[in-house]
N, C-alpha and C. Protein backbone atom coordinates (compact mmCIF):
# COMPACT_ATOMS: atom_id res chain seq x y z
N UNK A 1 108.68 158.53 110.85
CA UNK A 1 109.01 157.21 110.36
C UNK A 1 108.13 156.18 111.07
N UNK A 2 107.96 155.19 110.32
CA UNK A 2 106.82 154.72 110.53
C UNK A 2 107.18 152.78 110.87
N UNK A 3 106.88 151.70 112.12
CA UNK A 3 107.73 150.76 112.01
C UNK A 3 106.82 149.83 111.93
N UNK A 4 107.32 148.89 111.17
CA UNK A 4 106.24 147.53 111.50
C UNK A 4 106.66 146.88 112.71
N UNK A 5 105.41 146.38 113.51
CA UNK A 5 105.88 145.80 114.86
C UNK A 5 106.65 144.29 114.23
N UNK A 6 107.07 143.98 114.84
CA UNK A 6 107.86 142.89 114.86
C UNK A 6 107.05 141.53 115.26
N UNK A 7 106.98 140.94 114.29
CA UNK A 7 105.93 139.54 114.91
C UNK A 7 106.87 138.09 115.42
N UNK A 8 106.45 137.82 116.41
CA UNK A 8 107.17 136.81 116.45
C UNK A 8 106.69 135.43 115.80
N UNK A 9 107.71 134.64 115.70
CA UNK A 9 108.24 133.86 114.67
C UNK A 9 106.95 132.70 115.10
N UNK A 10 106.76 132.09 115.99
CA UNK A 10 105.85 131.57 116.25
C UNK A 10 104.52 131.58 116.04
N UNK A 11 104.38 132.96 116.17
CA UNK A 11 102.68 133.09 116.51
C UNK A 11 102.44 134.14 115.13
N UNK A 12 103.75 134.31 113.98
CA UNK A 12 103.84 134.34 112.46
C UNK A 12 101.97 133.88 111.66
N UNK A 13 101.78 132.90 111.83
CA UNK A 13 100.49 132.01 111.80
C UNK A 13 100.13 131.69 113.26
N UNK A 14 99.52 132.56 113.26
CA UNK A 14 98.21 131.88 114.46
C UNK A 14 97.84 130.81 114.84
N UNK A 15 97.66 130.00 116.24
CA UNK A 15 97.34 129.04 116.17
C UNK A 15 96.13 128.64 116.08
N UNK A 16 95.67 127.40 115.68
CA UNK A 16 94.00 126.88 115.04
C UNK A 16 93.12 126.98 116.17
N UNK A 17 91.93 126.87 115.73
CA UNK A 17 90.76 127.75 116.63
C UNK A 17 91.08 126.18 117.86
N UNK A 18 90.58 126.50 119.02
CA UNK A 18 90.65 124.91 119.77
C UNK A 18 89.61 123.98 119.25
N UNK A 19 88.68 124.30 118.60
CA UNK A 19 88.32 122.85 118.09
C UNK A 19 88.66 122.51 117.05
N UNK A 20 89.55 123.60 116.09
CA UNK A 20 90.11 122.48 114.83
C UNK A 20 91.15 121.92 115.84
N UNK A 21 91.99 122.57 116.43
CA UNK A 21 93.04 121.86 117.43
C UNK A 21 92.73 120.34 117.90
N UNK A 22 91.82 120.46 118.61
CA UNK A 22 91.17 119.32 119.00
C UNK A 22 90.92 118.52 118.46
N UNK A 23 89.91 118.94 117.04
CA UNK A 23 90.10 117.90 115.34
C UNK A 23 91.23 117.35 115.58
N UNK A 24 92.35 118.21 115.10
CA UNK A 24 93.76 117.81 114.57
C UNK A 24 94.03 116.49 115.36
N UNK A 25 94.63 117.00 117.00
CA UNK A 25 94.96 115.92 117.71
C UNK A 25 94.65 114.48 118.19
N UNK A 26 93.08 114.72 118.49
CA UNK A 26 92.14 113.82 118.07
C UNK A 26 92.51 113.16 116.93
N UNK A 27 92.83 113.42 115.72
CA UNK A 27 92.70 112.12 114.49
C UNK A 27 94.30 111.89 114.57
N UNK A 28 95.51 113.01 114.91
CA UNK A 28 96.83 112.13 115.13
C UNK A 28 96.75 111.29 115.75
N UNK A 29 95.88 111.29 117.25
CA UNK A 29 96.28 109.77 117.96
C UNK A 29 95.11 108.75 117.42
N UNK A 30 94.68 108.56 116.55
CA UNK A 30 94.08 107.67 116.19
C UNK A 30 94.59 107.33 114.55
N UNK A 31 95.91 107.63 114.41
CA UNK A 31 96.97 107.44 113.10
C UNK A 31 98.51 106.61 114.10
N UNK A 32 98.76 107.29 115.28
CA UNK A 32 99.55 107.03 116.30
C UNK A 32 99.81 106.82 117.16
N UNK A 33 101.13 105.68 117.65
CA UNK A 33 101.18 105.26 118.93
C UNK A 33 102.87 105.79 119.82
N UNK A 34 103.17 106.05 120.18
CA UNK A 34 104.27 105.73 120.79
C UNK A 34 105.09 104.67 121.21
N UNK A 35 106.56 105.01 121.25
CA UNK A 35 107.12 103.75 121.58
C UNK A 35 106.88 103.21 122.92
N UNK A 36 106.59 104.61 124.14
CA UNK A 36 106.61 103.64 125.44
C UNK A 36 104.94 103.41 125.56
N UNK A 37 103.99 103.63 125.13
CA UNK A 37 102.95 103.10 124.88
C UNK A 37 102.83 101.39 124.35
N UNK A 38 103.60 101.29 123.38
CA UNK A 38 103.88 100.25 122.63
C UNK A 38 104.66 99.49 123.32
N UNK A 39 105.23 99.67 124.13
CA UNK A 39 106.28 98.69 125.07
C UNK A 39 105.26 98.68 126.01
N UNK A 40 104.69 99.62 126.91
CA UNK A 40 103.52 99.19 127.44
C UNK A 40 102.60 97.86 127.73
N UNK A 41 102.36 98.63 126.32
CA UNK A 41 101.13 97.57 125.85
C UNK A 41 101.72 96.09 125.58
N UNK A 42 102.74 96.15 125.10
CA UNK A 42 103.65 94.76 125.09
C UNK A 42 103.59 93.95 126.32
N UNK A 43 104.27 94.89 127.16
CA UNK A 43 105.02 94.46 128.14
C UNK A 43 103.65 94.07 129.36
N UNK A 44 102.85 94.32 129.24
CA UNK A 44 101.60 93.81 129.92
C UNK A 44 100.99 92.47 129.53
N UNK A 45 100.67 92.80 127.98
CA UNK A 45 100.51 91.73 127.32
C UNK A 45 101.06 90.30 128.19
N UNK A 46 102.51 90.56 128.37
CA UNK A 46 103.56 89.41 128.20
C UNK A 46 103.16 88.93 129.47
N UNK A 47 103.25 90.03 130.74
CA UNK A 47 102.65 89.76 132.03
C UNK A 47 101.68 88.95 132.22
N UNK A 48 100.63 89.51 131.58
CA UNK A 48 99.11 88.59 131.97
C UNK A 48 98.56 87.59 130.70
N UNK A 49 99.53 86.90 129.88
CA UNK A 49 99.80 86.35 129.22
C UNK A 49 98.44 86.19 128.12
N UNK A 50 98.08 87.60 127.88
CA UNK A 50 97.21 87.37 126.76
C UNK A 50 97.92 88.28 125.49
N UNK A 51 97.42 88.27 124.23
CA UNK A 51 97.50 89.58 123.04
C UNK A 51 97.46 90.80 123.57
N UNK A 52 97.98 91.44 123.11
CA UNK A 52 98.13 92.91 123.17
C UNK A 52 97.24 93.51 122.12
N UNK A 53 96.61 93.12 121.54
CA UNK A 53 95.21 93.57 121.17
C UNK A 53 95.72 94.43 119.40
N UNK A 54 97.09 94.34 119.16
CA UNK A 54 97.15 94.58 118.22
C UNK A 54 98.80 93.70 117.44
N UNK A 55 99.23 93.78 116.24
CA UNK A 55 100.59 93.35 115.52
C UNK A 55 101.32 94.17 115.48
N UNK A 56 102.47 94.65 116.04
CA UNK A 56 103.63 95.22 115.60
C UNK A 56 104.59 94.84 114.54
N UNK A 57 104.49 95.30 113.51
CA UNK A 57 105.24 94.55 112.14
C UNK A 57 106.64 95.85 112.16
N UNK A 58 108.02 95.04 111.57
CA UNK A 58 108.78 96.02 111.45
C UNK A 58 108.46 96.18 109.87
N UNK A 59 109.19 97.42 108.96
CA UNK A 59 108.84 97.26 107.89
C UNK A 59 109.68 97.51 107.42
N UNK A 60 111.23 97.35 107.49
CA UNK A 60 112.34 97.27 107.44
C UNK A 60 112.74 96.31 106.55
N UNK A 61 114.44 96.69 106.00
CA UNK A 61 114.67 95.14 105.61
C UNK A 61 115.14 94.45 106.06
N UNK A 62 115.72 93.51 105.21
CA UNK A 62 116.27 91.87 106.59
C UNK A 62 117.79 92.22 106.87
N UNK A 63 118.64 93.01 105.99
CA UNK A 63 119.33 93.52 106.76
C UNK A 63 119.13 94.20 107.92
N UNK A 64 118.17 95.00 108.28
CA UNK A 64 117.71 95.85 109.36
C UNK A 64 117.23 95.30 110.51
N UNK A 65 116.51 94.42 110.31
CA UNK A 65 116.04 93.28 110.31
C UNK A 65 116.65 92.71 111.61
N UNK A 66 117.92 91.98 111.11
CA UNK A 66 118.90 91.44 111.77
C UNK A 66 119.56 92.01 112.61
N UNK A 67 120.10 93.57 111.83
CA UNK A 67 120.60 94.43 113.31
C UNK A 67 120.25 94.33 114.40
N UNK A 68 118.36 94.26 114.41
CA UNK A 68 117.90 94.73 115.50
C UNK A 68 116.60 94.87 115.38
N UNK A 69 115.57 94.54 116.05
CA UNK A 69 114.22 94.31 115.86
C UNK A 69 113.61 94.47 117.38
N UNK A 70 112.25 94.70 117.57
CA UNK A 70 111.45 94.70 118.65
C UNK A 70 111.24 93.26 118.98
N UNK A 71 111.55 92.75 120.15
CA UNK A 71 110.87 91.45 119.95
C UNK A 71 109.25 90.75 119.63
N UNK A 72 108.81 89.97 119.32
CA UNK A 72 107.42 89.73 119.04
C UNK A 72 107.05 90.43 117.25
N UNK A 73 108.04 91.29 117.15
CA UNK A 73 107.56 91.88 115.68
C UNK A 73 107.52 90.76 114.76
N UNK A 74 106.44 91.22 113.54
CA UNK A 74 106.58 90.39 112.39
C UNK A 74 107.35 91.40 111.24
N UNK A 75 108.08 90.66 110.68
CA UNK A 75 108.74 91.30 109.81
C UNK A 75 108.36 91.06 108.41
N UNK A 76 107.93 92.47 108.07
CA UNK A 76 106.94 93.11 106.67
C UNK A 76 107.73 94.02 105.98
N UNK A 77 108.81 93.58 105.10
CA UNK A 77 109.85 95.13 104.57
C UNK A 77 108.31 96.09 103.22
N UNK A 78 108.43 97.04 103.61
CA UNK A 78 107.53 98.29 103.16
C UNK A 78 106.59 97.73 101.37
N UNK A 79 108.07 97.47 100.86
CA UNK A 79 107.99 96.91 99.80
C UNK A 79 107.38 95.17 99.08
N UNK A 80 107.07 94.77 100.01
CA UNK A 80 106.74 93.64 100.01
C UNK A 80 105.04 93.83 100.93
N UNK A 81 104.80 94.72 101.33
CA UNK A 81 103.22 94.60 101.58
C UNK A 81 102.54 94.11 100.67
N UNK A 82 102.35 94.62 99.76
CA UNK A 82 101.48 94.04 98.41
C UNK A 82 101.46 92.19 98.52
N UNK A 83 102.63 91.78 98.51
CA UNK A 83 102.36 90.56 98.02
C UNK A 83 102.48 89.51 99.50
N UNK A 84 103.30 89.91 100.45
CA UNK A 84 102.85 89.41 101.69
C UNK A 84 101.69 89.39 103.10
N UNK A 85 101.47 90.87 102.87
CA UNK A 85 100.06 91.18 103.95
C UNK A 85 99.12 90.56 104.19
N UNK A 86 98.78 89.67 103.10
CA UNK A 86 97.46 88.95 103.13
C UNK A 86 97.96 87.67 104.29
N UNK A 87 98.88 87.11 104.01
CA UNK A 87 99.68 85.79 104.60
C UNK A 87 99.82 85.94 105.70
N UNK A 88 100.56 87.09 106.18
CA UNK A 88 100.79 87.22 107.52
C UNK A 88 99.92 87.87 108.50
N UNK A 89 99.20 88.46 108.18
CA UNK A 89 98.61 89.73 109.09
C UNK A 89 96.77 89.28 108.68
N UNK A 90 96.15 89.37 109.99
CA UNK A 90 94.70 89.25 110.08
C UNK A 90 93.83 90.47 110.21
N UNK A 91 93.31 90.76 109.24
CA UNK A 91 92.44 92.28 109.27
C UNK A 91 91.58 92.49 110.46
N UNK A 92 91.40 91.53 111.36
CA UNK A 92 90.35 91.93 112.25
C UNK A 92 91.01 92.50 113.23
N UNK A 93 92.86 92.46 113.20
CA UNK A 93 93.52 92.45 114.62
C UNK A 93 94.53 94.08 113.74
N UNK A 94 94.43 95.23 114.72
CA UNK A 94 94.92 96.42 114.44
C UNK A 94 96.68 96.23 114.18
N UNK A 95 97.29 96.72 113.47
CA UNK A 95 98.64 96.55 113.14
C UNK A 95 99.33 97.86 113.48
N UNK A 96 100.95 97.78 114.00
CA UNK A 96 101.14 99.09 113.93
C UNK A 96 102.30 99.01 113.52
N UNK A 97 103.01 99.49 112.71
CA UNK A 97 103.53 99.33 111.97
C UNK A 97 105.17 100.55 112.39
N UNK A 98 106.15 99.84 112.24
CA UNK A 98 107.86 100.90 112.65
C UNK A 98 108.65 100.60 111.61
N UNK A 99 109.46 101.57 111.30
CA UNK A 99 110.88 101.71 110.57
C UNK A 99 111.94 102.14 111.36
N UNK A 100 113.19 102.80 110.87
CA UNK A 100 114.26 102.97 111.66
C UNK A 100 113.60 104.05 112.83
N UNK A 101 113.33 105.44 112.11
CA UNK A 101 113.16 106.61 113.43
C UNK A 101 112.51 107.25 112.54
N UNK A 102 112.52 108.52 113.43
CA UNK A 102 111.31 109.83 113.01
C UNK A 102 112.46 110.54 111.58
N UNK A 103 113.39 109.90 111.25
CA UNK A 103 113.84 110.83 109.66
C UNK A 103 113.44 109.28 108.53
N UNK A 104 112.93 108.21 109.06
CA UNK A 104 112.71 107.55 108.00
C UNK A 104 110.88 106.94 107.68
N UNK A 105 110.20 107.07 106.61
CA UNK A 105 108.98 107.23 106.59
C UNK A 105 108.54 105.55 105.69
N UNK A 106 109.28 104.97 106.05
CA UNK A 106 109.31 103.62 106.03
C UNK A 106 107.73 103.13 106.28
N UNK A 107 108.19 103.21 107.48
CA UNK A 107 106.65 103.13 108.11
C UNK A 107 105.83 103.73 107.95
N UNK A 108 105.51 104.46 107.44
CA UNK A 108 104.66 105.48 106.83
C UNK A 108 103.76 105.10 105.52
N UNK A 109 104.52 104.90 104.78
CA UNK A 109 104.48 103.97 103.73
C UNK A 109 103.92 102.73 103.66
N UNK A 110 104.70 102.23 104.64
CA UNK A 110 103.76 100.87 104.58
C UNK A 110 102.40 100.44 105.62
N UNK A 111 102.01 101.65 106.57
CA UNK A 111 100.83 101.67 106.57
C UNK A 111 99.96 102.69 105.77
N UNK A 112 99.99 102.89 104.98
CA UNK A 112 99.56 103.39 103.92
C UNK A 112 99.16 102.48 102.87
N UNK A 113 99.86 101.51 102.78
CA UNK A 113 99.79 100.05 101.65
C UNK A 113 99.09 98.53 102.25
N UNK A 114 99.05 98.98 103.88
CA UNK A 114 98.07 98.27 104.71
C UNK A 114 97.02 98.61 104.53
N UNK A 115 96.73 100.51 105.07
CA UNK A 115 95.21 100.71 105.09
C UNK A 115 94.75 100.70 103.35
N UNK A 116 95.16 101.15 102.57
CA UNK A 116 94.19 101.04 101.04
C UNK A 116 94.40 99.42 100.55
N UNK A 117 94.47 98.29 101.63
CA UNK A 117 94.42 96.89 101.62
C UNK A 117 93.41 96.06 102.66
N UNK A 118 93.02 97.18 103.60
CA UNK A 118 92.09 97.11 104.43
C UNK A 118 92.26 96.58 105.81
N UNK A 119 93.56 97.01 106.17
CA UNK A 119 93.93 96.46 107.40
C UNK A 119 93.77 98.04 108.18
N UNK A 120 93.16 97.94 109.61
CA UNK A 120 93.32 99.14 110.59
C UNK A 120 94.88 99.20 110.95
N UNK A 121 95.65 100.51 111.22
CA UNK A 121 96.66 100.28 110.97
C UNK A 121 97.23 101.45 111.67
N UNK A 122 98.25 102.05 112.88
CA UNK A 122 98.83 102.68 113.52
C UNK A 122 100.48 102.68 113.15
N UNK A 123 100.67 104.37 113.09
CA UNK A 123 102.41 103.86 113.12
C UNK A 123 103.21 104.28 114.57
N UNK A 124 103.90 103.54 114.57
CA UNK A 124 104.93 103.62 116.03
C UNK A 124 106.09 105.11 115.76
N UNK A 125 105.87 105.72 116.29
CA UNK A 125 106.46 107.04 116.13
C UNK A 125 107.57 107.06 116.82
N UNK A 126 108.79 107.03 116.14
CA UNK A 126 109.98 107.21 117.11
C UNK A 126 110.91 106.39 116.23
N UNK A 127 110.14 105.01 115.66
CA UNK A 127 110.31 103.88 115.61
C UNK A 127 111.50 103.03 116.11
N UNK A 128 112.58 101.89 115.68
CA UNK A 128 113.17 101.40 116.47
C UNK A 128 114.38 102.07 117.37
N UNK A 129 114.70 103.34 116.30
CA UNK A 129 115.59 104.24 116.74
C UNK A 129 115.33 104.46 118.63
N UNK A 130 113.50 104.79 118.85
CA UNK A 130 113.59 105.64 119.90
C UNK A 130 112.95 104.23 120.95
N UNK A 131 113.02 102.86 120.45
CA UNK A 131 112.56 102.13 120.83
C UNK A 131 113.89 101.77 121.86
N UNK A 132 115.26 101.53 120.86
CA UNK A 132 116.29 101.40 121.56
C UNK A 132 116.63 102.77 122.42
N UNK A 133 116.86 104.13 122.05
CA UNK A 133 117.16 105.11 123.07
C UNK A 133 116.32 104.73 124.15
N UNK A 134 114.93 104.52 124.19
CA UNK A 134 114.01 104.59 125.51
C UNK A 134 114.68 103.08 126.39
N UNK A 135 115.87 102.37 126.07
CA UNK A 135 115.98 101.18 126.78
C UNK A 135 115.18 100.34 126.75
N UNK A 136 114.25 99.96 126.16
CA UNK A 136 113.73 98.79 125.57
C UNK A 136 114.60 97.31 124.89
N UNK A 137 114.22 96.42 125.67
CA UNK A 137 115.05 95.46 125.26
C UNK A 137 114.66 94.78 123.70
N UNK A 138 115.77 94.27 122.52
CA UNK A 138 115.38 94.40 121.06
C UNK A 138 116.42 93.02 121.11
N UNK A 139 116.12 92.37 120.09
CA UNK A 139 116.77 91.62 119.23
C UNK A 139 117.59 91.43 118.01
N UNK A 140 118.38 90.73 118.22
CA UNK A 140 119.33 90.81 116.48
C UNK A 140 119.90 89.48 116.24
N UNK A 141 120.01 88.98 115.25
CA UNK A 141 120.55 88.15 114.48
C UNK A 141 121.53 87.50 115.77
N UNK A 142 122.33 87.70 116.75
CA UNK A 142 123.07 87.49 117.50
C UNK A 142 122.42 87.09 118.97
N UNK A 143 120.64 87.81 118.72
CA UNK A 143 120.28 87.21 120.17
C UNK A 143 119.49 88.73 120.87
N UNK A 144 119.30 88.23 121.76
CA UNK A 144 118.82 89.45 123.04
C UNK A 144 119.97 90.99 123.09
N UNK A 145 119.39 91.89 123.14
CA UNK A 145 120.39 93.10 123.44
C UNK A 145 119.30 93.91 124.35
N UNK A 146 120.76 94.47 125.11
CA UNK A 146 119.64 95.93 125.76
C UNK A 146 120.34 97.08 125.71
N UNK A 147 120.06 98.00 125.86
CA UNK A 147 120.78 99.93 126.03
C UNK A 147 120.02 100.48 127.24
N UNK A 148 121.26 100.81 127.77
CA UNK A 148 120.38 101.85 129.01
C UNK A 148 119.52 103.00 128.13
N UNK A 149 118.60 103.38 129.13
CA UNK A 149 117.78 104.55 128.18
C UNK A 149 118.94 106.20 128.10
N UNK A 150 118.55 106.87 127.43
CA UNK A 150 118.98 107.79 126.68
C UNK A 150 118.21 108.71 127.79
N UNK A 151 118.89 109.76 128.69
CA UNK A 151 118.09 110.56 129.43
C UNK A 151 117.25 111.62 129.00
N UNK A 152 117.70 111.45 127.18
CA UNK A 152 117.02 112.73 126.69
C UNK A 152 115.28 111.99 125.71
N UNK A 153 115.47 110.36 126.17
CA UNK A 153 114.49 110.44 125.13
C UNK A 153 113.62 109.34 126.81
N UNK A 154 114.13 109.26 127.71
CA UNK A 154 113.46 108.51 128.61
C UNK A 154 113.58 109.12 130.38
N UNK A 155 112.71 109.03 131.12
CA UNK A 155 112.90 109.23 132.37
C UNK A 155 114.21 108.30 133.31
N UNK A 156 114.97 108.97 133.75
CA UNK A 156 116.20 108.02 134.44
C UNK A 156 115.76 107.18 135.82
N UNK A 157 114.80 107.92 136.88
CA UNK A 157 114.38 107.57 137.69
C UNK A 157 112.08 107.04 138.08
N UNK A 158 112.40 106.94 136.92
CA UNK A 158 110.59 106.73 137.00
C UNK A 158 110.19 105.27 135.60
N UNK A 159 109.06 105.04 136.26
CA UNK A 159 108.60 104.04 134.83
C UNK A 159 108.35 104.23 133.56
N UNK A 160 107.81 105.80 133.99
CA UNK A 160 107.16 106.37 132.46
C UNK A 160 106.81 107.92 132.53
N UNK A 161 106.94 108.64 131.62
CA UNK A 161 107.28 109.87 131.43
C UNK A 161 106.06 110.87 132.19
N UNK A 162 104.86 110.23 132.39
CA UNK A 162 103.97 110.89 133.09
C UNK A 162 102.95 111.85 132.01
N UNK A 163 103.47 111.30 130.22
CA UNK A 163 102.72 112.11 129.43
C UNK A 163 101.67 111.28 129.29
């Protein structure tokens, strides 16, 4: 009797040679940013009181909106790119664009309706979902809010995750 070895589930498909790998990753981070990157980059900004070198737009709606927002965001709901983008947003300055979290493609979408409009354009991966877990302070209709960070999506004792 004769057995087939057993493959594991992972390595099912092989992984890509290292320089398509390298391809790959290479052009994700130049599609993507992170949230503590993006607070980062904010939060420096705010320090040494210049731009942060790019727009964070939410692309949410104004119900959503109101819940709760990044501060400094401009608010762009997905559906309204077409006829607002031009008004608000300057093509020379990179945009990056958030929706709720990683199950909603909100943001996705609407940099997608940025770039075939000709704006350079990044999406915030996590989006406000992991903006609030990471303890990032956000806004709502009511004012300033904060959340302690979430130990599973932020370091408890350090500044930053060390990735």
């Amino acid at each position: 009797m004769t057995t087939t070895p057993r493959v594991n589930p992972v390595l099912r498909t092989p992984p890509a040679s290292p320089a398509a790998a390298a391809a790959y990753f290479s052009a994700s981070l130049a599609f993507h940013a992170d949230v503590s990157d993006v607070g980062s980059a904010l939060a420096t900004a705010a320090a040494e009181g210049t731009a942060p070198g790019f727009v964070l737009v939410d692309t949410r709606s104004t119900a959503s909106w109101d819940q709760g927002h990044v501060p400094g965001a401009v608010h762009l709901p997905t559906a309204l790119v077409p006829e607002q983008a031009e008004a608000l947003l300057d093509r020379s300055v990179p945009v990056v664009t958030y929706c709720w979290g990683p199950g909603c493609n909100g943001a996705t979408r609407a940099a997608l309706a940025l770039a075939e409009r000709g704006f350079p354009v990044k999406e915030m991966l996590g989006g406000f979902e992991y903006w609030v877990r990471e303890g990032f302070a956000y806004e709502t209709w009511e004012g300033p809010a904060e959340k302690a960070a979430d130990p599973l999506t932020a370091p408890v004792d350090a500044d930053d995750c060390g990735c």
